[in-house]
N, C-alpha and C. Protein backbone atom coordinates (compact mmCIF):
# COMPACT_ATOMS: atom_id res chain seq x y z
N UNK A 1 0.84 -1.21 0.00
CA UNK A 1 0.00 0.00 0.00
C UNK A 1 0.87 1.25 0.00
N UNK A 2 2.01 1.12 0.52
CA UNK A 2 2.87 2.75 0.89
C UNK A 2 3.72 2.24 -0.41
N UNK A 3 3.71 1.51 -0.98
CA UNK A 3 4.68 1.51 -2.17
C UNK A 3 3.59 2.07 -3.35
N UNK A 4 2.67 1.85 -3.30
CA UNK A 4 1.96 2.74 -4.36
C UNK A 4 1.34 4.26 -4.26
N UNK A 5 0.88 4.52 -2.55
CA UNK A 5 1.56 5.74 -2.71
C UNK A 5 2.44 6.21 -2.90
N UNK A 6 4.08 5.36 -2.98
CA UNK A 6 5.08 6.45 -3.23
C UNK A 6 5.00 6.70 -4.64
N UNK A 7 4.61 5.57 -5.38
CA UNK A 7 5.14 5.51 -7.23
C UNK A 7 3.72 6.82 -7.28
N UNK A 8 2.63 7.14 -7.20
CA UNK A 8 2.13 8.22 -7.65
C UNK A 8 2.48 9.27 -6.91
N UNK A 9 2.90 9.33 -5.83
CA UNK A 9 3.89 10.73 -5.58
C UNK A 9 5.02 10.80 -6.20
N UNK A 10 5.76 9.88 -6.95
CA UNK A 10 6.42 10.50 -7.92
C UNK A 10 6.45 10.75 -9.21
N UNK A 11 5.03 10.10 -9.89
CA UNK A 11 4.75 10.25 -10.95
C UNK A 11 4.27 11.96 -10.68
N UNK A 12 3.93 12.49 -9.45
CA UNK A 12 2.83 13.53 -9.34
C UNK A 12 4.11 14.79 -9.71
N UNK A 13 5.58 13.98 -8.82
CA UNK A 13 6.52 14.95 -8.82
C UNK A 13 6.87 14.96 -10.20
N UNK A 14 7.21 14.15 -11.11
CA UNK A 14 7.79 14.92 -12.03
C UNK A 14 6.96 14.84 -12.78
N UNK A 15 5.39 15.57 -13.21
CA UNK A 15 5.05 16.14 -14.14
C UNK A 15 4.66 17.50 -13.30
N UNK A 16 4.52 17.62 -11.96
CA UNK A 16 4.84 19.14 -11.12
C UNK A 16 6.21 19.84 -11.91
N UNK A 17 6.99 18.88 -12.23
CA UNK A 17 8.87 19.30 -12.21
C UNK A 17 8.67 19.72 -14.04
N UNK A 18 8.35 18.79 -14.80
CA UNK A 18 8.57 18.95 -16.54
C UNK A 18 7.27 20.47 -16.83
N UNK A 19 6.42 20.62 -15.77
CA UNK A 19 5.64 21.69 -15.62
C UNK A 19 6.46 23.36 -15.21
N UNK A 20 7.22 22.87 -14.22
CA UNK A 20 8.02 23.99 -13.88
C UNK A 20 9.40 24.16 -14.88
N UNK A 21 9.59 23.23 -15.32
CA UNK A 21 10.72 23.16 -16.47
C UNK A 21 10.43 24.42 -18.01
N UNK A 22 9.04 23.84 -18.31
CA UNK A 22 8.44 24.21 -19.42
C UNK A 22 8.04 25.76 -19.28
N UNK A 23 7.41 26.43 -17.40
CA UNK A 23 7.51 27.50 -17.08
C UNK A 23 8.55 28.72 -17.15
N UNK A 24 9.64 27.74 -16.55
CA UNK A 24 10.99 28.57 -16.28
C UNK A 24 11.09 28.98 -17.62
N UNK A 25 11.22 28.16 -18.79
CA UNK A 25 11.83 28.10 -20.17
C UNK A 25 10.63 29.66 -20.90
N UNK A 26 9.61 29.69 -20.31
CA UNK A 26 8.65 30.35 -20.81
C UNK A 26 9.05 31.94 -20.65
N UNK A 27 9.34 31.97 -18.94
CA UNK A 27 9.83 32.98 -18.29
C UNK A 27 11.12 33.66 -18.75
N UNK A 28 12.03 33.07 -19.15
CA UNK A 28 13.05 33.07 -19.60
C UNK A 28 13.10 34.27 -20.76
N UNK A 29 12.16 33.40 -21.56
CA UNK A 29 11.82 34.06 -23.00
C UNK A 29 11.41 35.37 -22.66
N UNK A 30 10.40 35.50 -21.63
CA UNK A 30 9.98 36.90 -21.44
C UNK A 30 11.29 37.85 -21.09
N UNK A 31 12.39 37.32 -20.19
CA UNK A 31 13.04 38.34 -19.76
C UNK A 31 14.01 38.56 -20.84
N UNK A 32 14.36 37.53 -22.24
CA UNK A 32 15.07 38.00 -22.83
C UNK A 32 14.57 37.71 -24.19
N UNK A 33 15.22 38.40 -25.25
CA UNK A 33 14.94 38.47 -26.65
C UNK A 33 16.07 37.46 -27.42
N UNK A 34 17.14 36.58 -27.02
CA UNK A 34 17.32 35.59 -27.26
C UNK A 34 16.67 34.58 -28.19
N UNK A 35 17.23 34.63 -29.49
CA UNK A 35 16.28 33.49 -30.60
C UNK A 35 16.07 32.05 -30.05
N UNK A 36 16.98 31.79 -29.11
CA UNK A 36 16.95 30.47 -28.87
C UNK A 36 16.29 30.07 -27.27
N UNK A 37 15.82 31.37 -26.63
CA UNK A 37 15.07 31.22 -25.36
C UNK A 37 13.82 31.37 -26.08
N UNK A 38 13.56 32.35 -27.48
CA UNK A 38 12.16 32.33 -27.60
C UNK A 38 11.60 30.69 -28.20
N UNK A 39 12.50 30.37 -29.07
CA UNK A 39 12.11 28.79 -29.22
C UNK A 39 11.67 28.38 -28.57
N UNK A 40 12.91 28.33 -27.67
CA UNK A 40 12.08 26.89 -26.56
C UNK A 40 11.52 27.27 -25.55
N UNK A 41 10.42 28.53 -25.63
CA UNK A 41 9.77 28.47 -24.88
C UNK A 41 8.62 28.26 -25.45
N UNK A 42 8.28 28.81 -27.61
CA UNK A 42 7.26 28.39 -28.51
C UNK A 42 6.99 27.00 -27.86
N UNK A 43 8.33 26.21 -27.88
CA UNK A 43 8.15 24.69 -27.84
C UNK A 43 7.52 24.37 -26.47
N UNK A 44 7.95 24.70 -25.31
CA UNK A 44 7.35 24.52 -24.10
C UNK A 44 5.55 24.96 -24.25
N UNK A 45 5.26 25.84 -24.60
CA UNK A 45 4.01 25.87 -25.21
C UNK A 45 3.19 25.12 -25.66
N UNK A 46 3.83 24.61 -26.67
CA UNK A 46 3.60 23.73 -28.07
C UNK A 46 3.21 22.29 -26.66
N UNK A 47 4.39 22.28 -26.53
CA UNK A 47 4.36 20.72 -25.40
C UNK A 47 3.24 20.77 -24.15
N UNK A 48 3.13 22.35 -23.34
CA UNK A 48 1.79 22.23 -22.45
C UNK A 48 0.47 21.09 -23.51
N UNK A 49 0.18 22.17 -24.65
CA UNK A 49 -0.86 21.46 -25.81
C UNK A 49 -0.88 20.19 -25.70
N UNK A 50 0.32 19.89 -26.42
CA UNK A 50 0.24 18.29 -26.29
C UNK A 50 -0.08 17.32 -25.14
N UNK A 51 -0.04 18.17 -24.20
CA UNK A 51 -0.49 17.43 -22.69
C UNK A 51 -1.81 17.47 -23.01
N UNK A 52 -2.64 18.73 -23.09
CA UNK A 52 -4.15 18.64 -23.33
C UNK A 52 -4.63 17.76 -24.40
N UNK A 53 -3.57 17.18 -25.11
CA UNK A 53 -4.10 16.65 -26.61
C UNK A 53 -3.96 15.21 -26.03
N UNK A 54 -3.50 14.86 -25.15
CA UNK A 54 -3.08 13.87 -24.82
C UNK A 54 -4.21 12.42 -24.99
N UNK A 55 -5.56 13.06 -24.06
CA UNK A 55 -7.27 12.11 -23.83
C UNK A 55 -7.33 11.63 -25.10
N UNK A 56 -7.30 12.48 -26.42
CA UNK A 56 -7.70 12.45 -28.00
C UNK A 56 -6.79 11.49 -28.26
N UNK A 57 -5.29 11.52 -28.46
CA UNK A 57 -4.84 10.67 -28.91
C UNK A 57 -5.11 9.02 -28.31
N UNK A 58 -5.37 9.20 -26.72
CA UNK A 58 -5.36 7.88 -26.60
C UNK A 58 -6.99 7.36 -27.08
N UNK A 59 -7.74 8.23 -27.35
CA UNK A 59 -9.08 7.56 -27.77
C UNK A 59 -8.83 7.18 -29.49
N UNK A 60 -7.55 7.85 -30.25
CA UNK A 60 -7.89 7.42 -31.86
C UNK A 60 -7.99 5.41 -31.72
N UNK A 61 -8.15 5.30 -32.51
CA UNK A 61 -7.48 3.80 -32.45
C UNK A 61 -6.62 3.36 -32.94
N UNK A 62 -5.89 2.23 -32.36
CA UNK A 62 -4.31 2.03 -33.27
C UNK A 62 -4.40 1.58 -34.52
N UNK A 63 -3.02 2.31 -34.73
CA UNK A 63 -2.73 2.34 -36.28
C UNK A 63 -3.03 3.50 -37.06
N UNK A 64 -3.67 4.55 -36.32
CA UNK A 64 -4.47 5.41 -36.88
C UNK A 64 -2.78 6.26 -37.53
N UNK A 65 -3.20 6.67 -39.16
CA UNK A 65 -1.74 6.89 -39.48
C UNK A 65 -2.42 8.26 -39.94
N UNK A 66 -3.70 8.58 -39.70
CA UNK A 66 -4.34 10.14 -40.74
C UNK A 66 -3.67 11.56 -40.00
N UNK A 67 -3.02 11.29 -38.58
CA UNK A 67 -2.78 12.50 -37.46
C UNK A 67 -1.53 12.21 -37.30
N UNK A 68 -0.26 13.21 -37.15
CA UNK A 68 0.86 13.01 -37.02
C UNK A 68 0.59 13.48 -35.23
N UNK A 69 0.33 14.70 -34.51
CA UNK A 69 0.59 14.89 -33.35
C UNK A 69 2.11 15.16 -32.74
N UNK A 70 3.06 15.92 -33.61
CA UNK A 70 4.18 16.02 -33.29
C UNK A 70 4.78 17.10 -33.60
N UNK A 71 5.48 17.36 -32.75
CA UNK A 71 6.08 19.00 -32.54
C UNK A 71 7.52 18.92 -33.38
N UNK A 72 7.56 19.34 -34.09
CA UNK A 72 8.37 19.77 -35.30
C UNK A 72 9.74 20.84 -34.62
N UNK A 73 10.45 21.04 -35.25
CA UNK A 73 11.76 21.81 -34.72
C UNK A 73 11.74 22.98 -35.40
N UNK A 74 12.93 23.93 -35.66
CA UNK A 74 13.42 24.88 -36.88
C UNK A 74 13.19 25.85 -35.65
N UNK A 75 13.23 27.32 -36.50
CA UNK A 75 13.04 28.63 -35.89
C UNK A 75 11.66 28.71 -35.72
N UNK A 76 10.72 28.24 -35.53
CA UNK A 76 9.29 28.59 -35.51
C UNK A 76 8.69 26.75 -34.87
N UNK A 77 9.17 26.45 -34.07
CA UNK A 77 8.34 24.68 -34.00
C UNK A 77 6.61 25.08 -33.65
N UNK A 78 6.23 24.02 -34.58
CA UNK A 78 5.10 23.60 -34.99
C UNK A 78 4.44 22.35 -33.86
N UNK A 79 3.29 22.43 -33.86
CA UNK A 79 2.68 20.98 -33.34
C UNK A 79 1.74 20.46 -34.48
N UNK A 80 2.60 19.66 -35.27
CA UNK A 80 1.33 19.21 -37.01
C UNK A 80 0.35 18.07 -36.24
N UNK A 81 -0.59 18.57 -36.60
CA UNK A 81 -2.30 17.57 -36.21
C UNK A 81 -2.26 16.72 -37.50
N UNK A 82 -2.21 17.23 -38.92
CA UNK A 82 -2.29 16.03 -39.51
C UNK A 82 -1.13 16.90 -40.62
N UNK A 83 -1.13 16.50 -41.78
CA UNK A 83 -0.47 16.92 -42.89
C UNK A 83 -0.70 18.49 -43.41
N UNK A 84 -1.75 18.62 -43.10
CA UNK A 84 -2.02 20.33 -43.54
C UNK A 84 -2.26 21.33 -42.52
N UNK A 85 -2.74 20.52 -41.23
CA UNK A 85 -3.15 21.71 -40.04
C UNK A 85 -2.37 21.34 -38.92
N UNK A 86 -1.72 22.71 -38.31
CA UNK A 86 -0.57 22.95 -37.73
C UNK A 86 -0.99 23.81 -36.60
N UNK A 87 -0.49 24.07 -34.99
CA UNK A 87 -0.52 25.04 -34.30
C UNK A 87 0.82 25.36 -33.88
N UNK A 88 0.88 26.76 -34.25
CA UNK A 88 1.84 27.48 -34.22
C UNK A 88 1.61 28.81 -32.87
N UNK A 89 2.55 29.21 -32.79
CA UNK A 89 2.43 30.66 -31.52
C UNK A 89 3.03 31.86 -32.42
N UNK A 90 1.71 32.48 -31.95
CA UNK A 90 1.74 34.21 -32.61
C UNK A 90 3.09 34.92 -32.31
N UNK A 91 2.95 35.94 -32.92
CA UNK A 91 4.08 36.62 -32.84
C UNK A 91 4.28 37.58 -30.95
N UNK A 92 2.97 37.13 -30.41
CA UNK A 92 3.10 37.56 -29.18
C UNK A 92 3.66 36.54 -28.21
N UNK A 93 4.07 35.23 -28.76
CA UNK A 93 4.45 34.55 -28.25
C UNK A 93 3.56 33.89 -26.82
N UNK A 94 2.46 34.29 -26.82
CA UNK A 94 1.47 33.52 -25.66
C UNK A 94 -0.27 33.15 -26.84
N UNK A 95 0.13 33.63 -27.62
CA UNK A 95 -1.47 33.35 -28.48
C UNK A 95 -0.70 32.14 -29.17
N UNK A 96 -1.89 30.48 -28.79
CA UNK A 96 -1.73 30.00 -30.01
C UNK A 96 -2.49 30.04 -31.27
N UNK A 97 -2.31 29.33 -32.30
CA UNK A 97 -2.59 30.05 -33.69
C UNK A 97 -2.83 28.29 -34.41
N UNK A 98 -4.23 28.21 -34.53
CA UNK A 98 -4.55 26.84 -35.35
C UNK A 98 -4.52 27.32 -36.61
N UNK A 99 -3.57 26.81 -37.08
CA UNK A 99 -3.71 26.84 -38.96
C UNK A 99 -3.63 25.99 -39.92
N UNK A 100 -4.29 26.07 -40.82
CA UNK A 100 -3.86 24.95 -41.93
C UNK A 100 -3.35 25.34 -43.68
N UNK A 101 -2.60 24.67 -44.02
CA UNK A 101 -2.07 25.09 -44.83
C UNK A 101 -2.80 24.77 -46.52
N UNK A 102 -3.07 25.36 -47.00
CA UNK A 102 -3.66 24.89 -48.08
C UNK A 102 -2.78 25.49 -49.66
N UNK A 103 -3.45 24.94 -50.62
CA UNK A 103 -2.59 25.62 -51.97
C UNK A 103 -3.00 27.04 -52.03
N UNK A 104 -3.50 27.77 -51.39
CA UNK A 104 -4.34 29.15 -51.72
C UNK A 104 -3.84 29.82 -50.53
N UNK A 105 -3.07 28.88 -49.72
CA UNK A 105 -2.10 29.82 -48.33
C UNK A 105 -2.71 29.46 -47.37
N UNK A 106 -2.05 30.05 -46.10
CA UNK A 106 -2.20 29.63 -44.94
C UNK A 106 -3.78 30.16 -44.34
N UNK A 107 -4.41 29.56 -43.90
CA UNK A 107 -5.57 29.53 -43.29
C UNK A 107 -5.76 29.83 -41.42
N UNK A 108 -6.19 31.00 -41.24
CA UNK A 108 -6.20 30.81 -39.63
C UNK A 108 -7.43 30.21 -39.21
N UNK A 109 -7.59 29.15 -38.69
CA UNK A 109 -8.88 28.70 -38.15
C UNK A 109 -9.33 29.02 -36.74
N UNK A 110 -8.25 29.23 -35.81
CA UNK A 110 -8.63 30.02 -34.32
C UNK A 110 -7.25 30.64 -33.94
N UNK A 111 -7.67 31.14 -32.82
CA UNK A 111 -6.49 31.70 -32.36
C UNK A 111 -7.21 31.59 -30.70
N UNK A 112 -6.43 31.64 -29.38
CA UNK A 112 -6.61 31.40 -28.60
C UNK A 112 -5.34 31.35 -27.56
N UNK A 113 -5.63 31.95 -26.04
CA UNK A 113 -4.40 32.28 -25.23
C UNK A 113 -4.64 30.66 -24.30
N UNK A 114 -5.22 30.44 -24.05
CA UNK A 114 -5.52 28.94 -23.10
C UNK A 114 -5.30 27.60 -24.17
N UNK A 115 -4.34 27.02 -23.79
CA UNK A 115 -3.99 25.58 -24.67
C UNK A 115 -5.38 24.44 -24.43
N UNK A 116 -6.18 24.86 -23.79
CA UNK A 116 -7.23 24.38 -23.30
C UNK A 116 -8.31 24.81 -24.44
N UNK A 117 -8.35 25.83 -24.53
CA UNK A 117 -9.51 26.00 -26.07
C UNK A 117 -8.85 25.68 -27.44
N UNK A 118 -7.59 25.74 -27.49
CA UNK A 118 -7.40 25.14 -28.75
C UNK A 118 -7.56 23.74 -28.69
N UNK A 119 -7.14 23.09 -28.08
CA UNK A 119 -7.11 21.55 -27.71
C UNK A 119 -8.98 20.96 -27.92
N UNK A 120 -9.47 21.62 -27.52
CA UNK A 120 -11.04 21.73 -27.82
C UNK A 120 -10.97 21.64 -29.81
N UNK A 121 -10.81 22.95 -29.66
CA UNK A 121 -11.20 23.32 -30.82
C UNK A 121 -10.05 22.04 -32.09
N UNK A 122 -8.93 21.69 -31.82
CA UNK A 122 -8.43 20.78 -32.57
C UNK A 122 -9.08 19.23 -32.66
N UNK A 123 -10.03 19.34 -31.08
CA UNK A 123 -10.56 17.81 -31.39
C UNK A 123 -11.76 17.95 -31.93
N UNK A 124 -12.26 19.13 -32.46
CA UNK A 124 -13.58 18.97 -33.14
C UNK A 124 -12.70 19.04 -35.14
N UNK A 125 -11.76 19.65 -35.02
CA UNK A 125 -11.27 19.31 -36.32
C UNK A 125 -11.09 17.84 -36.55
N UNK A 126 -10.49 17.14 -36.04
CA UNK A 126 -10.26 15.69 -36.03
C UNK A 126 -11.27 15.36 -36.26
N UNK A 127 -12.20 15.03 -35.18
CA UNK A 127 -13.81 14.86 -35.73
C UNK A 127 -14.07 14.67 -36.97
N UNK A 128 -14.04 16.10 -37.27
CA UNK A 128 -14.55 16.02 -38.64
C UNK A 128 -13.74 15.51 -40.29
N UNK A 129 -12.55 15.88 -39.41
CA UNK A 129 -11.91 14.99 -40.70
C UNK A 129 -11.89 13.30 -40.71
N UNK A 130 -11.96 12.64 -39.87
CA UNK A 130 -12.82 11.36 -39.62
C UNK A 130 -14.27 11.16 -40.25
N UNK A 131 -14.95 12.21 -40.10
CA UNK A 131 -16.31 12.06 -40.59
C UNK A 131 -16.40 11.95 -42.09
N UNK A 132 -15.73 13.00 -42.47
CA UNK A 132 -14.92 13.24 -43.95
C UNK A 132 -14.58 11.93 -44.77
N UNK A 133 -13.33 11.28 -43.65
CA UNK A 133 -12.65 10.24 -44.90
C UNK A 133 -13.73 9.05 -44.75
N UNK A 134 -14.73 8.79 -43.50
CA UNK A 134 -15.73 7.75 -43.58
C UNK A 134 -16.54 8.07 -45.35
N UNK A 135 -16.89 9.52 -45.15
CA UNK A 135 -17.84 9.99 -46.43
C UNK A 135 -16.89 9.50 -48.00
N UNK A 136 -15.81 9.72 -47.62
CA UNK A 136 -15.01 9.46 -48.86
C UNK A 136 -14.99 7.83 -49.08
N UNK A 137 -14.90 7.11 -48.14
CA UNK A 137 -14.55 5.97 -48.03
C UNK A 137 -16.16 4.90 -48.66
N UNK A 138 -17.27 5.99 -47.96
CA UNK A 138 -18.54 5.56 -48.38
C UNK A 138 -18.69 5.46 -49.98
N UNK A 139 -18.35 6.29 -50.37
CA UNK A 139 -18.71 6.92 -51.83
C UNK A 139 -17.96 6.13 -52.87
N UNK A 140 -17.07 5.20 -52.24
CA UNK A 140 -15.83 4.37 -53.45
C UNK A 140 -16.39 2.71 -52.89
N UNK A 141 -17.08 2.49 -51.73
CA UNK A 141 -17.16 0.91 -51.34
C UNK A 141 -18.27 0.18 -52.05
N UNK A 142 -18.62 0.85 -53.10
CA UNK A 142 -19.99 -0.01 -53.99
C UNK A 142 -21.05 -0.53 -53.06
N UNK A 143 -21.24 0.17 -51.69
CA UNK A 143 -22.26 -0.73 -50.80
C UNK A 143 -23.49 0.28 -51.44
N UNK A 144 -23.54 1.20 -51.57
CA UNK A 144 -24.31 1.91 -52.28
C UNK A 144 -25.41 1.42 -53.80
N UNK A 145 -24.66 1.02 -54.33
CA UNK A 145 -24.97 0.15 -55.45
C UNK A 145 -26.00 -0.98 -54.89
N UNK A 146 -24.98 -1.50 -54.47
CA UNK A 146 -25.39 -2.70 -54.20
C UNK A 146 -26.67 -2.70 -52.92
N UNK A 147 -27.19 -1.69 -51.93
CA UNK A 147 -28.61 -1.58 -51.36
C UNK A 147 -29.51 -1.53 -52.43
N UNK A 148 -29.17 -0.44 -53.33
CA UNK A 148 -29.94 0.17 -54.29
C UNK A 148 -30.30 -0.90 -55.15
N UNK A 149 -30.03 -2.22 -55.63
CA UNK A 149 -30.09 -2.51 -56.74
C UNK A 149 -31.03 -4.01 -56.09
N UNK A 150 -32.34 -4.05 -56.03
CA UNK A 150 -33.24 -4.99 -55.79
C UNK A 150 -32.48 -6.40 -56.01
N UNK A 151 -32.53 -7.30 -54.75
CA UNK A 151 -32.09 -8.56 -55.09
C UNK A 151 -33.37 -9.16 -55.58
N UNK A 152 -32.89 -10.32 -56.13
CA UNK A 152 -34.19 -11.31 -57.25
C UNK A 152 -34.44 -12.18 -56.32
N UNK A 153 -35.73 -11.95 -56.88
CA UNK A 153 -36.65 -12.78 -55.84
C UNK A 153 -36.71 -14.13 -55.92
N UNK A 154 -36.61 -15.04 -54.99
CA UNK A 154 -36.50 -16.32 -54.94
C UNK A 154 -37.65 -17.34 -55.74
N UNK A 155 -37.61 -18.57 -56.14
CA UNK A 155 -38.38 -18.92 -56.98
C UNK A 155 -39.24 -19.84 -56.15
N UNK A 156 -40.90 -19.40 -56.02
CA UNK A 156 -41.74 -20.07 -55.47
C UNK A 156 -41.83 -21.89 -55.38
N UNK A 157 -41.56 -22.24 -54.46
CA UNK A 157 -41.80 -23.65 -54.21
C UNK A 157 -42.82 -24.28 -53.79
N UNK A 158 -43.69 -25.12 -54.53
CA UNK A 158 -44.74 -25.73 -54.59
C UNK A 158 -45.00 -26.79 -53.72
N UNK A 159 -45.77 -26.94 -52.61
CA UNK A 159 -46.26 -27.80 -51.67
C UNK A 159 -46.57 -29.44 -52.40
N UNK A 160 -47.33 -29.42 -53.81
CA UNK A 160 -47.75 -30.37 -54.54
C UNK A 160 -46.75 -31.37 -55.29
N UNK A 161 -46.81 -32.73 -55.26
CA UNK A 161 -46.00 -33.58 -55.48
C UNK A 161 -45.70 -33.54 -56.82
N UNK A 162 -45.00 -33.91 -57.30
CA UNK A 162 -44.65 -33.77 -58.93
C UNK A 162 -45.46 -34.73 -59.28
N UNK A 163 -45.89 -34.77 -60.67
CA UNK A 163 -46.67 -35.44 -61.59
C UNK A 163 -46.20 -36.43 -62.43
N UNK A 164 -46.28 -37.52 -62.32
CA UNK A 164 -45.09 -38.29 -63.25
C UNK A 164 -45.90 -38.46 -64.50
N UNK A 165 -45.63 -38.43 -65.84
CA UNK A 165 -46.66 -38.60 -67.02
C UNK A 165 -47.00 -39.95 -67.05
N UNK A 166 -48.05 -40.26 -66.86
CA UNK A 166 -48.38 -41.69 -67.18
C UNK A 166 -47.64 -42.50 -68.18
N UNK A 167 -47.14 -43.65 -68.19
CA UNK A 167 -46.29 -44.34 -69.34
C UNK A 167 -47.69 -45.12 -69.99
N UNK A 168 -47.54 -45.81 -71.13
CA UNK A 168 -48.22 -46.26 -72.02
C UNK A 168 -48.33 -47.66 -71.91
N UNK A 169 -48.99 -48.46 -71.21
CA UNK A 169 -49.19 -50.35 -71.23
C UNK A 169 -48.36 -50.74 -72.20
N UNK A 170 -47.81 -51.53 -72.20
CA UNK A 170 -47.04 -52.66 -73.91
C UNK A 170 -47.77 -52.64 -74.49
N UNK A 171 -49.71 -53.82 -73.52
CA UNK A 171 -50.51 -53.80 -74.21
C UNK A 171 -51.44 -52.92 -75.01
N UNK A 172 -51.26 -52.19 -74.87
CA UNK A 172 -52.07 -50.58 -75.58
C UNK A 172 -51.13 -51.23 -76.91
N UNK A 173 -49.64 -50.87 -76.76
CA UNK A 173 -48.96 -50.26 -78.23
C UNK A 173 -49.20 -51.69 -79.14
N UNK A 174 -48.98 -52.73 -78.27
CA UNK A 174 -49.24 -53.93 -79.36
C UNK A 174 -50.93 -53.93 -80.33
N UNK A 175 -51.93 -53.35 -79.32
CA UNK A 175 -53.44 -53.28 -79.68
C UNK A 175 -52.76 -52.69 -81.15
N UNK A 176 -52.54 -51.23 -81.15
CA UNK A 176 -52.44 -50.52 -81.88
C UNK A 176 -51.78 -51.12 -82.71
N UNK A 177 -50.76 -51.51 -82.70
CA UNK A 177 -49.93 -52.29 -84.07
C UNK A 177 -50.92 -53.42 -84.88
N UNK A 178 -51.68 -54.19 -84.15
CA UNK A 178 -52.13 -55.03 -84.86
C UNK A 178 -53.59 -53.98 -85.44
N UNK A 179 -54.08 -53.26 -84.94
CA UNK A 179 -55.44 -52.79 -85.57
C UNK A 179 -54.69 -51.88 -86.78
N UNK A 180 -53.42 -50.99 -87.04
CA UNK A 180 -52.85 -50.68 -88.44
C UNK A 180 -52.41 -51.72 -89.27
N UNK A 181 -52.03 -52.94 -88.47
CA UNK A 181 -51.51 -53.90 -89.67
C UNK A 181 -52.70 -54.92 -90.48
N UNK A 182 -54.11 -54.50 -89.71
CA UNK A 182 -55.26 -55.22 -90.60
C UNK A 182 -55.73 -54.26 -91.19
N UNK A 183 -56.13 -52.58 -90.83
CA UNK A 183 -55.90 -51.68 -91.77
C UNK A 183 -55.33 -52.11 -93.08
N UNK A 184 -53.74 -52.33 -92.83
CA UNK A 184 -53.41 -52.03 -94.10
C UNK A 184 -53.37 -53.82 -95.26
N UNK A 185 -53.82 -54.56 -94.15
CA UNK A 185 -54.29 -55.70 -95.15
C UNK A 185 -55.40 -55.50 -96.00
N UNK A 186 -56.27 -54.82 -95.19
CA UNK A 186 -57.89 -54.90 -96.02
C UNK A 186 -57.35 -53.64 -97.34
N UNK A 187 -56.61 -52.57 -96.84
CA UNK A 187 -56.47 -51.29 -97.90
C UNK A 187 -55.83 -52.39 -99.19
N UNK A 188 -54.48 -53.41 -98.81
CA UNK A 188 -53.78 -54.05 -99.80
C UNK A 188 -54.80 -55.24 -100.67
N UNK A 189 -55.47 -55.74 -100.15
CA UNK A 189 -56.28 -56.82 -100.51
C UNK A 189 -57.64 -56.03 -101.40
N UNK A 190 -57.97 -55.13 -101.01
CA UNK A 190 -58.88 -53.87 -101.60
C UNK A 190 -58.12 -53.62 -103.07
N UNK A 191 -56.66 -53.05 -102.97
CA UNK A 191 -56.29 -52.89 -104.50
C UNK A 191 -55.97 -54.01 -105.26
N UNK A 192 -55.61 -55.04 -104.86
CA UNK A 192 -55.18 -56.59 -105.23
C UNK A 192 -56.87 -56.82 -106.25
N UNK A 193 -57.75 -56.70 -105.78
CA UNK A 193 -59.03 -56.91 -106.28
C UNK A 193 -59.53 -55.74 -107.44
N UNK A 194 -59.14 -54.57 -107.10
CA UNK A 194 -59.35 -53.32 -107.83
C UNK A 194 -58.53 -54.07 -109.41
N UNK A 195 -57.21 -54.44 -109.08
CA UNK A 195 -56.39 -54.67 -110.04
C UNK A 195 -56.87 -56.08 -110.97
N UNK A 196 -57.35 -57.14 -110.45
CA UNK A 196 -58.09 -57.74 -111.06
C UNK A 196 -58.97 -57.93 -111.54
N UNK A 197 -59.82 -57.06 -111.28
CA UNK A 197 -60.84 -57.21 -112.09
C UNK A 197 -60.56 -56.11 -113.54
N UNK A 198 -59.75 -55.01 -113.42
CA UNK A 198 -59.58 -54.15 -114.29
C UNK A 198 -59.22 -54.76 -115.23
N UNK A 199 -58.49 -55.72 -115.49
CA UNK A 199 -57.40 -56.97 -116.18
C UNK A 199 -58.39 -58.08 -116.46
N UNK A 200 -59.64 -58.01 -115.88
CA UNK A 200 -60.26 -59.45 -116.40
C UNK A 200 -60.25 -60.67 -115.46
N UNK A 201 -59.50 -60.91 -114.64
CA UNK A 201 -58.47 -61.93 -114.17
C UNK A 201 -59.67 -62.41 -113.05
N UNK A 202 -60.06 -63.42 -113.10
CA UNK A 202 -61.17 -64.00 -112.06
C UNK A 202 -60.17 -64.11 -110.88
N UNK A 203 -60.18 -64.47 -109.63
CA UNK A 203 -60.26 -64.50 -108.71
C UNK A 203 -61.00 -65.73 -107.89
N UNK A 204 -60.61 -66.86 -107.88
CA UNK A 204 -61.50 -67.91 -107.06
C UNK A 204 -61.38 -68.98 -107.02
């Protein structure tokens, strides 16, 4: 039990300590005009943010590759949210500055002295660019099509037994053979007689 109060009293101490670190560095900047105190105090800035940004990132889900979330270096460090939108610090050095960069130039989308309203205001951008690539993602997956396009209707199955065609007796087909083959005796014996008598020819 006293071993886990100590590990969160010192987790408590050093983000009290990387807090006063990031202060001093801030303070610093104020008392001097130093290019390289004003940096890193942009950056100490930049890094409070990222503490507030912190809830968001752990809610994306992994793998998520659409948000970089990383504070960039040079004479001006950046915190890039994704590939085009960036928060940067004003030239007053306490305003931050949500922007995004587009082909038509830089875009200010807020500006704000509390890392607390931008951090707001960056997770409703996220939001929506999520909402966005779902819409994009909708519009290419053919599920669309495919609601739209009536499936065929199944083919009614009949309760009633099939019908087998009656087959034909032997005796039927034999009847029939013999009643054409005296047919055609009487028709042959009919001209046999036609022919004799035409000729003269008795018969008897």
């Amino acid at each position: 039990m006293g071993e886990g109060k100590d590990s969160a009293a010192s987790l408590m101490g050093t983000k009290r300590l990387s807090d006063a670190v990031r202060q001093a560095k801030i303070a610093a900047a104020h008392r001097s005009d130093v290019v390289i105190d004003i940096r890193e105090a942009d950056r100490a800035r930049l890094e409070i943010l990222a503490d507030e940004l912190q809830p968001l990132l752990d809610e994306l889900p992994p793998g998520e590759d659409l948000f970089d979330f990383t504070i960039s270096g040079g004479m001006h460090p950046r915190l890039w949210v994704d590939g085009t939108a960036n928060v940067m610090m004003a030239r007053d050095r306490r305003t931050y500055r949500l922007v995004r960069e587009t082909r038509l130039g830089r875009v200010v989308l807020m500006e704000a002295a509390e890392a607390r309203v931008i951090a707001d205001r960056v997770t409703d951008y996220v939001a929506e660019r999520i909402v966005e690539r779902d819409k994009a993602f909708a519009a290419e997956d053919g599920l669309n099509e495919r609601m739209i396009t009536p499936a065929r209707p199944a083919r009614a199955v009949s309760d009633e037994p099939l019908r087998v065609p009656a087959q034909k007796s032997r005796a039927t087909d034999v009847v029939v053979a013999l009643t054409w083959l005296m047919i055609g005796v009487v028709i042959g014996a009919g001209i046999l007689l036609a022919i004799a008598s035409y000729q003269g020819v008795s018969i008897g």
